[in-house]
C-alpha atoms as a PDB file:
ATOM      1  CA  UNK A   1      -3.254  -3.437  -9.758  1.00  0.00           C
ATOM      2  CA  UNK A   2      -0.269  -6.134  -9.545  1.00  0.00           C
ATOM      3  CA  UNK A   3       2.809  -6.657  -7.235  1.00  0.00           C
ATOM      4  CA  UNK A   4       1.312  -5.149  -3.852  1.00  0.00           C
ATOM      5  CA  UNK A   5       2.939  -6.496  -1.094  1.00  0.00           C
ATOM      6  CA  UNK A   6      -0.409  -6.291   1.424  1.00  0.00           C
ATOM      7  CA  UNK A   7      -3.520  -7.757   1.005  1.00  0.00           C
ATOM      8  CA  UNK A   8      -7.009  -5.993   0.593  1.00  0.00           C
ATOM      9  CA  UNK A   9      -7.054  -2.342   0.508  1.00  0.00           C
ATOM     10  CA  UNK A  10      -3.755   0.008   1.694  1.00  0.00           C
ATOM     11  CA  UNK A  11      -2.759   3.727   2.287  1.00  0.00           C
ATOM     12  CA  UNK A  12       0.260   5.284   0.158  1.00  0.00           C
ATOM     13  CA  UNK A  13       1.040   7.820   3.737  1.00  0.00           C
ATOM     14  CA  UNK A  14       3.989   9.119   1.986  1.00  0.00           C
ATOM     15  CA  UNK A  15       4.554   9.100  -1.680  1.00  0.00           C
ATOM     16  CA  UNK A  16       8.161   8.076  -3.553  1.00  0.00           C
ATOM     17  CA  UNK A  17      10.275  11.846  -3.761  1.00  0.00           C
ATOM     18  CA  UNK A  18       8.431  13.694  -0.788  1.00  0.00           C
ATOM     19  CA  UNK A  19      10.575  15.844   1.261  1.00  0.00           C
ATOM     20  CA  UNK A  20      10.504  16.480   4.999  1.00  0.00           C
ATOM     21  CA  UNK A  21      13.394  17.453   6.744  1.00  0.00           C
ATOM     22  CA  UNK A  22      12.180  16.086  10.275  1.00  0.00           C
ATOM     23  CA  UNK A  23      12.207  12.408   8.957  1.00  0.00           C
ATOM     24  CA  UNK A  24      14.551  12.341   6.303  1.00  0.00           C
ATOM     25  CA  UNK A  25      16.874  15.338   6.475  1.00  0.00           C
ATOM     26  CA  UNK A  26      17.844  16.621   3.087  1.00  0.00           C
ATOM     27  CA  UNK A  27      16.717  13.472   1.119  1.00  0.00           C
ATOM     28  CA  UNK A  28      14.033  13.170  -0.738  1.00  0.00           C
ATOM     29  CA  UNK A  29      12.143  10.471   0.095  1.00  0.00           C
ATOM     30  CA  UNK A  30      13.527   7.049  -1.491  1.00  0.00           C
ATOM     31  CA  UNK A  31      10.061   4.562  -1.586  1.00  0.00           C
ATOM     32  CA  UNK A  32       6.716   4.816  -0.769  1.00  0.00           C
ATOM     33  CA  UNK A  33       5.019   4.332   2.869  1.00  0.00           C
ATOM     34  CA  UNK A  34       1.846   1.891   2.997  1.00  0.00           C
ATOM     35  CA  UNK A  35      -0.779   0.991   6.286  1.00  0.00           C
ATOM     36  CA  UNK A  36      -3.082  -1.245   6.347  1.00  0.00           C
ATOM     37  CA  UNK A  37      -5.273  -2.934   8.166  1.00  0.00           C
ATOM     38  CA  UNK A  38      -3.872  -6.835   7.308  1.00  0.00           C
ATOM     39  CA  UNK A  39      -0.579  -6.128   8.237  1.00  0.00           C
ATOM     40  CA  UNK A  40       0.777  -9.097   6.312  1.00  0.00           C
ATOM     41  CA  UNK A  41       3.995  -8.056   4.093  1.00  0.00           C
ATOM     42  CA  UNK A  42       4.631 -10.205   0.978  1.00  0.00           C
ATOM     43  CA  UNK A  43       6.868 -10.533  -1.754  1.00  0.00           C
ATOM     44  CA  UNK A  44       6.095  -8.099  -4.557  1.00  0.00           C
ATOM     45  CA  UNK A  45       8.247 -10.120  -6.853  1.00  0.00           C
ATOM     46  CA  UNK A  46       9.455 -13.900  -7.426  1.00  0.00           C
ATOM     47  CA  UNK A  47      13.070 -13.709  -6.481  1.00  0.00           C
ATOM     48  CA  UNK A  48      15.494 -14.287  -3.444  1.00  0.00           C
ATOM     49  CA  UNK A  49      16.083 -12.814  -0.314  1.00  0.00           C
ATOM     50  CA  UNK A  50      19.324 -11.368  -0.557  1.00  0.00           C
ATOM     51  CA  UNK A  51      19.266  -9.600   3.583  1.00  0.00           C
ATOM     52  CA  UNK A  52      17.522  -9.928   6.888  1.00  0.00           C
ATOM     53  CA  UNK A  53      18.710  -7.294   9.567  1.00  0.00           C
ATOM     54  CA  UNK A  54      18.085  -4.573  12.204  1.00  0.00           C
ATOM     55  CA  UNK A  55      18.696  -0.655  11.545  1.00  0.00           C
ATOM     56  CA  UNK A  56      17.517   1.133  14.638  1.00  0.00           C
ATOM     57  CA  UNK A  57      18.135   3.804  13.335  1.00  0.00           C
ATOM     58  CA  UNK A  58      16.825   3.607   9.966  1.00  0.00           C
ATOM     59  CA  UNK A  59      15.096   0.549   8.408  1.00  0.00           C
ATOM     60  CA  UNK A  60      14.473  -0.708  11.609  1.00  0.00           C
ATOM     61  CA  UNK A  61      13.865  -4.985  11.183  1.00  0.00           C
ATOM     62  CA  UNK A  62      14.229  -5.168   6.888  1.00  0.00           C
ATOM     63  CA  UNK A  63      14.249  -7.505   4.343  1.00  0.00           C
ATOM     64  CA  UNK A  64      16.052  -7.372   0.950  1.00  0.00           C
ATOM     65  CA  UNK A  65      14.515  -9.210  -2.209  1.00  0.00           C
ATOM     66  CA  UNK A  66      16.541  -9.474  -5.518  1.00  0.00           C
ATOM     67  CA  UNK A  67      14.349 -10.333  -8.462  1.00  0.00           C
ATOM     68  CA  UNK A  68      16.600 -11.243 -10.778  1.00  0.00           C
ATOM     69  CA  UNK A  69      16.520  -8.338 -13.315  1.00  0.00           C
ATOM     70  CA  UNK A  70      18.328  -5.823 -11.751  1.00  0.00           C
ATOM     71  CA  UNK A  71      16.178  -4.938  -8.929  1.00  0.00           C
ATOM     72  CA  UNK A  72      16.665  -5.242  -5.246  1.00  0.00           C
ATOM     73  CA  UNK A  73      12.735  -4.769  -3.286  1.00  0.00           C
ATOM     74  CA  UNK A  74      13.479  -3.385   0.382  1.00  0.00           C
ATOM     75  CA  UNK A  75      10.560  -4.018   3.045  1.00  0.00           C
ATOM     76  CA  UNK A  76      11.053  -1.559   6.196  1.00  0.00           C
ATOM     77  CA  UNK A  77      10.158  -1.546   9.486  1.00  0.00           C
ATOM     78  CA  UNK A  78       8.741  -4.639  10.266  1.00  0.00           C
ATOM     79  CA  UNK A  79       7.736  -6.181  13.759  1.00  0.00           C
ATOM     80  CA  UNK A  80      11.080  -7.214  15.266  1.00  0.00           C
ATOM     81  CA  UNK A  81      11.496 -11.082  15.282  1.00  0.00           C
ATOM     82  CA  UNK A  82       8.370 -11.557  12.196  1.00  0.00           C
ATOM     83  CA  UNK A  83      10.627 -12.495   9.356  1.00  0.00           C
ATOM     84  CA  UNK A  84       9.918 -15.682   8.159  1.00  0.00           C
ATOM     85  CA  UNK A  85      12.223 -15.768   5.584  1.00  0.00           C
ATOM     86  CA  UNK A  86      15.852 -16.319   5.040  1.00  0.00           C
ATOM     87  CA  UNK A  87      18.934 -15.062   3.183  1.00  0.00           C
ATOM     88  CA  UNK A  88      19.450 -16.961   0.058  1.00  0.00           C
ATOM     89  CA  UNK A  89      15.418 -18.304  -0.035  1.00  0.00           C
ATOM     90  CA  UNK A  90      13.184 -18.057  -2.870  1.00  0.00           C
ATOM     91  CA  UNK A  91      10.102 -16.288  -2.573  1.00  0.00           C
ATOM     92  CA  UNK A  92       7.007 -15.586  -4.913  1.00  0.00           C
ATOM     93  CA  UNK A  93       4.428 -12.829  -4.179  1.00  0.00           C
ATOM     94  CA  UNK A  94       2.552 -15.721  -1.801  1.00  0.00           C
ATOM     95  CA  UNK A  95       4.774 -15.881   0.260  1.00  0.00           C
ATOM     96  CA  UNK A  96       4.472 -13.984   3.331  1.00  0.00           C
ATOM     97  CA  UNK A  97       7.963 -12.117   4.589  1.00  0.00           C
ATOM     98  CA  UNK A  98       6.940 -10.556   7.902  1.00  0.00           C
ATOM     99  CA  UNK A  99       4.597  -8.129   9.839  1.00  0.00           C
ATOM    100  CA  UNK A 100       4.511  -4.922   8.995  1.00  0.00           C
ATOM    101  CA  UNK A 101       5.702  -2.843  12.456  1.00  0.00           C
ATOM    102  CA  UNK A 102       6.702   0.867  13.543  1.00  0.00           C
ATOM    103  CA  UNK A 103      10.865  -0.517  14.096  1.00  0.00           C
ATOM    104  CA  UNK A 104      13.777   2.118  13.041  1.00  0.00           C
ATOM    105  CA  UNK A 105      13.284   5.842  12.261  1.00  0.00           C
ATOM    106  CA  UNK A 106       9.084   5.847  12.032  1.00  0.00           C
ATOM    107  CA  UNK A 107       6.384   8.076  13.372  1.00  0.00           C
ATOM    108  CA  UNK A 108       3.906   4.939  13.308  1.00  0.00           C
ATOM    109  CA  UNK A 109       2.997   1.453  11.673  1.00  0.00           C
ATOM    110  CA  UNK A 110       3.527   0.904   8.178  1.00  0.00           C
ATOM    111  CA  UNK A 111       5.940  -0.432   5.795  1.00  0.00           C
ATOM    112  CA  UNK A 112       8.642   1.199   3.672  1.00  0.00           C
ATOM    113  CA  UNK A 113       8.710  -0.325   0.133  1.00  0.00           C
ATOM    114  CA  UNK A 114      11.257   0.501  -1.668  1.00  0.00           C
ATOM    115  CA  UNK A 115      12.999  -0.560  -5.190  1.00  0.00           C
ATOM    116  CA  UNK A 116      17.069  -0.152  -6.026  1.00  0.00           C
ATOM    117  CA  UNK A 117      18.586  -0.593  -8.938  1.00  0.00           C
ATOM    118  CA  UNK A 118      21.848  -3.125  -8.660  1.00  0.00           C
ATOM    119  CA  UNK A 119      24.339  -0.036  -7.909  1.00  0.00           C
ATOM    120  CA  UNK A 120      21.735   1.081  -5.087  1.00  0.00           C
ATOM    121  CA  UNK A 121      19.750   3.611  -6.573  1.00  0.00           C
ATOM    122  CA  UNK A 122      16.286   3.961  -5.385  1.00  0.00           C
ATOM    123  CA  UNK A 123      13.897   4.273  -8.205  1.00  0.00           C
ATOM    124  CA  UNK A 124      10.324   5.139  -8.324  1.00  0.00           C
ATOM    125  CA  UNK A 125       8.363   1.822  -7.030  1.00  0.00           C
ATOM    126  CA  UNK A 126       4.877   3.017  -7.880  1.00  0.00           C
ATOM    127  CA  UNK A 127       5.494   1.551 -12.035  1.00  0.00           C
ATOM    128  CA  UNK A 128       6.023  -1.594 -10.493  1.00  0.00           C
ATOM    129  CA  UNK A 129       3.147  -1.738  -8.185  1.00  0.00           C
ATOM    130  CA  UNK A 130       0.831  -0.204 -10.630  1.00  0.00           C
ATOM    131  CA  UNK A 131      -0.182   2.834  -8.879  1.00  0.00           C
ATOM    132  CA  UNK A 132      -0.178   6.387  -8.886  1.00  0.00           C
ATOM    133  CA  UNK A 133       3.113   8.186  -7.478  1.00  0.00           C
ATOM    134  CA  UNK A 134       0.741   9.974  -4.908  1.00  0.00           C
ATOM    135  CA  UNK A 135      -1.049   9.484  -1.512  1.00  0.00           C
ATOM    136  CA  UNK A 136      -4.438   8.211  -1.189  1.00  0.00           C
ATOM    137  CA  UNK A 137      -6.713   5.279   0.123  1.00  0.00           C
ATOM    138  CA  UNK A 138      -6.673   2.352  -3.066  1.00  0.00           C
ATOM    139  CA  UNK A 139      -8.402  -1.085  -3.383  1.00  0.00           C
ATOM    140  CA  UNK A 140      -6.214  -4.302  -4.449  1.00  0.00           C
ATOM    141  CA  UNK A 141      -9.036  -4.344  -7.504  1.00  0.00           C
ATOM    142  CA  UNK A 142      -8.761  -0.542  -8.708  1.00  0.00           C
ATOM    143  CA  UNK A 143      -5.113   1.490 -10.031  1.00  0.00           C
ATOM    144  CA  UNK A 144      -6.612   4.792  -8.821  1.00  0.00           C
ATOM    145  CA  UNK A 145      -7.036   6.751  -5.252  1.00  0.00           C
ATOM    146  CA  UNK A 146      -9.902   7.353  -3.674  1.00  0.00           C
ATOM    147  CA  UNK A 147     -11.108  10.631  -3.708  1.00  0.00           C
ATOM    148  CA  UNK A 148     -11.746  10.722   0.399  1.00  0.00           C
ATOM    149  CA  UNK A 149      -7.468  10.754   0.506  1.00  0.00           C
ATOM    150  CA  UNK A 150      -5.714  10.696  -2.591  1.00  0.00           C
ATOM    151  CA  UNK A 151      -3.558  13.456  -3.487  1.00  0.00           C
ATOM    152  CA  UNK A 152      -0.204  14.418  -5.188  1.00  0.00           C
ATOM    153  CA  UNK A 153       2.406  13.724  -2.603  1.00  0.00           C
ATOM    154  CA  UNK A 154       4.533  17.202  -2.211  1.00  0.00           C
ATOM    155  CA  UNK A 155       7.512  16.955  -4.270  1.00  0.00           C
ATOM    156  CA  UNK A 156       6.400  13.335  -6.067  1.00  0.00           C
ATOM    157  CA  UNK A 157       8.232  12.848  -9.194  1.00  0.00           C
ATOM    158  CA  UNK A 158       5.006  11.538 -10.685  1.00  0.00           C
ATOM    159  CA  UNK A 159       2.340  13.321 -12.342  1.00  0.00           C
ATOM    160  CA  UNK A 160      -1.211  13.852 -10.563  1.00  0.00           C
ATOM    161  CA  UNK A 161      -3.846  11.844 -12.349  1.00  0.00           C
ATOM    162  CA  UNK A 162      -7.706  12.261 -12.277  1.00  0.00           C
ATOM    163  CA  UNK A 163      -9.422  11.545  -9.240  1.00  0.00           C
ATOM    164  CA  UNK A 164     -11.317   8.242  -8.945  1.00  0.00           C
ATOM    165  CA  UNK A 165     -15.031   8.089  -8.954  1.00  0.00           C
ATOM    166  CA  UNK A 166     -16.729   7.286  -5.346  1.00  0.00           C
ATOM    167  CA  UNK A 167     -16.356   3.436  -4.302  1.00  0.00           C
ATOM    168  CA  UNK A 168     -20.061   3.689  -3.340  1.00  0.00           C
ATOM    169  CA  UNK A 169     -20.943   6.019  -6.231  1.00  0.00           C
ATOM    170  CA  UNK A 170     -18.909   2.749  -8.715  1.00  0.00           C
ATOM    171  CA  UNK A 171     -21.158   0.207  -7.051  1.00  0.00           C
ATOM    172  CA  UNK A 172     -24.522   2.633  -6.650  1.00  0.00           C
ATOM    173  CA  UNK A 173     -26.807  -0.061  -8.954  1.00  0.00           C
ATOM    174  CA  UNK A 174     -25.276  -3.135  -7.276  1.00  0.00           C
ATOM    175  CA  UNK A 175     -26.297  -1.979  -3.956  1.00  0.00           C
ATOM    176  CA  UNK A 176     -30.127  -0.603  -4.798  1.00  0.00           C
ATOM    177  CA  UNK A 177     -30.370  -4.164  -6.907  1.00  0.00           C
ATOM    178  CA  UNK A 178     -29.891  -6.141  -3.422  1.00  0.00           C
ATOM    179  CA  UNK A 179     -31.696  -3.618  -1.672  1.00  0.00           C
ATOM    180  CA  UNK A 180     -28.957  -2.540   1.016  1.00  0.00           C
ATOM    181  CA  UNK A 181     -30.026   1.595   0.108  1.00  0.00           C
ATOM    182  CA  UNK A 182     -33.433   2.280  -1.298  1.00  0.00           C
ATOM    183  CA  UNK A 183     -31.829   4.653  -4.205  1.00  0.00           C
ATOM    184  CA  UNK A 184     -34.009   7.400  -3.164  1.00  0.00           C
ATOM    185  CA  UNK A 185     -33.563   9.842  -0.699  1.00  0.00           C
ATOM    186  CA  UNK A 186     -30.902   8.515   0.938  1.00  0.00           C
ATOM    187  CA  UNK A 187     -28.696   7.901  -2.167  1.00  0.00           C
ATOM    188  CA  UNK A 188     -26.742  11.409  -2.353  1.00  0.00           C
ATOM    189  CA  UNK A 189     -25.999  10.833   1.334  1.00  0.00           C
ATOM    190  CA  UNK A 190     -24.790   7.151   0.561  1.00  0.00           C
ATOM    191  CA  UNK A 191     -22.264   8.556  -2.374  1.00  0.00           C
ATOM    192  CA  UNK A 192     -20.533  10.923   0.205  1.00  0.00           C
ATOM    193  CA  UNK A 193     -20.065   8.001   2.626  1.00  0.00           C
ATOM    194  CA  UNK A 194     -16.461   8.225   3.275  1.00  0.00           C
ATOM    195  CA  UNK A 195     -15.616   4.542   3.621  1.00  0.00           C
ATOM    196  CA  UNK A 196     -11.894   4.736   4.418  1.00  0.00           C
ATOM    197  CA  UNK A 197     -12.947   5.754   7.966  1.00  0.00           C
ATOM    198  CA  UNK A 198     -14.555   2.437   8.343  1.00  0.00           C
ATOM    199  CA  UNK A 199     -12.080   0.107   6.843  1.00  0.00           C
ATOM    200  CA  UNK A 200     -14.564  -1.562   4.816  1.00  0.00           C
ATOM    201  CA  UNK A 201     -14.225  -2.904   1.240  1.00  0.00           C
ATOM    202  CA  UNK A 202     -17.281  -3.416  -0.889  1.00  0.00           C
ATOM    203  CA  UNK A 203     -17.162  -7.452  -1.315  1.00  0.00           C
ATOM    204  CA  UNK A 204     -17.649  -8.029   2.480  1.00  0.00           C
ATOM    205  CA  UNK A 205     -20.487  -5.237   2.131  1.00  0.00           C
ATOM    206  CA  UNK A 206     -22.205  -7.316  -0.516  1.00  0.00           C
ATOM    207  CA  UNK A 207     -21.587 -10.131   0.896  1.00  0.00           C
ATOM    208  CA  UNK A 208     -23.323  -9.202   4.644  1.00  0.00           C
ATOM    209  CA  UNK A 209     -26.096  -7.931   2.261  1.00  0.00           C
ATOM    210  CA  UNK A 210     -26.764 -11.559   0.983  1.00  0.00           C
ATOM    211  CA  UNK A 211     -26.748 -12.994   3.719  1.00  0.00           C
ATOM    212  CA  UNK A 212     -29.077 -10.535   5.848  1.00  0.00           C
ATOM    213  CA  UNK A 213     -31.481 -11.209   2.890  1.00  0.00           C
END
């Protein structure tokens, strides 16, 4: 998975196409929506920032990336006053552009990414980040959703695509090795862990475990 413009693992809340008349009237809806916990926004691209401004009603505080082939990368809804870049600045996918916030037409915190083409067309940003055109809980490390929250998002111009094995059930034999589950009784419990409710990514689990031993 390339291009993601948070760190660690994210929530698509809202896929590219959706429809819902309450936020977004008749349009379909023109990016995708992303939470997380680190709320750090980066560049998805190498380019330069082409805007920095405030839609109240809309965007809210936004920042415009061109990356030099014909795409311009919009970042919505940021903290007001977190920009750290400027108009005219170039920026690689280190460099941090703001804080992701709840500014402009939102029903909570989380950033709007979205990609134009030069005429202003918004096209479908999932390619680009290397994910599925559909809602769901995904790790920086793994393209696919996890089965606790991915689904097709309603009217998504993307296809569905097979649901993701477990996290837990993925890393079952690397967790009995260092002995944080006993692989016996408990294991069938341990598979249906949902571990989006905890916010917790498997490194820092194996990582606690090596350290407790």
């Amino acid at each position: 998975m390339n291009n993601i413009p948070v760190r660690g693992a994210f929530t698509v809340t809202a896929a590219y196409g959706e429809t819902n008349p309450t936020l977004w009237g008749a349009k379909k809806h023109a990016g995708v929506d992303i939470a997380a916990g680190d709320r750090r926004i980066f560049s998805a691209c190498t380019g330069r920032v082409r805007v920095v401004a405030f839609d109240a009603n809309g965007w809210g505080q936004y920042v415009t990336v061109g990356d030099g082939e014909g795409r311009i990368h919009l970042y919505a809804h940021l903290v007001r006053g977190s920009v750290l870049v400027s108009p005219g600045e170039a920026v690689t996918p280190d460099v941090q552009l703001g804080t992701m916030g709840a500014t402009g037409n939102v029903t909570g915190v989380h950033l709007h990414y979205q990609i134009n083409d030069m005429s202003g067309t918004p096209q479908d940003p999932t390619p680009f980040l290397g994910i599925p055109n559909a809602r769901g809980v995904y790790s920086p490390d793994e393209g696919g959703a996890d089965e606790s929250g991915g689904e097709s998002g309603a009217g998504a111009s993307g296809g569905t695509t097979a649901p993701q094995s477990h996290w837990a059930e993925r890393h079952y034999d690397s967790l009995v090795a260092r002995g944080v589950i006993d692989g016996g009784a408990t294991s069938e419990v341990w598979r249906r862990f949902d571990a989006s409710a905890a916010e917790l990514t498997v490194g820092q689990l194996l990582a606690l475990a090596d350290k407790l031993k």
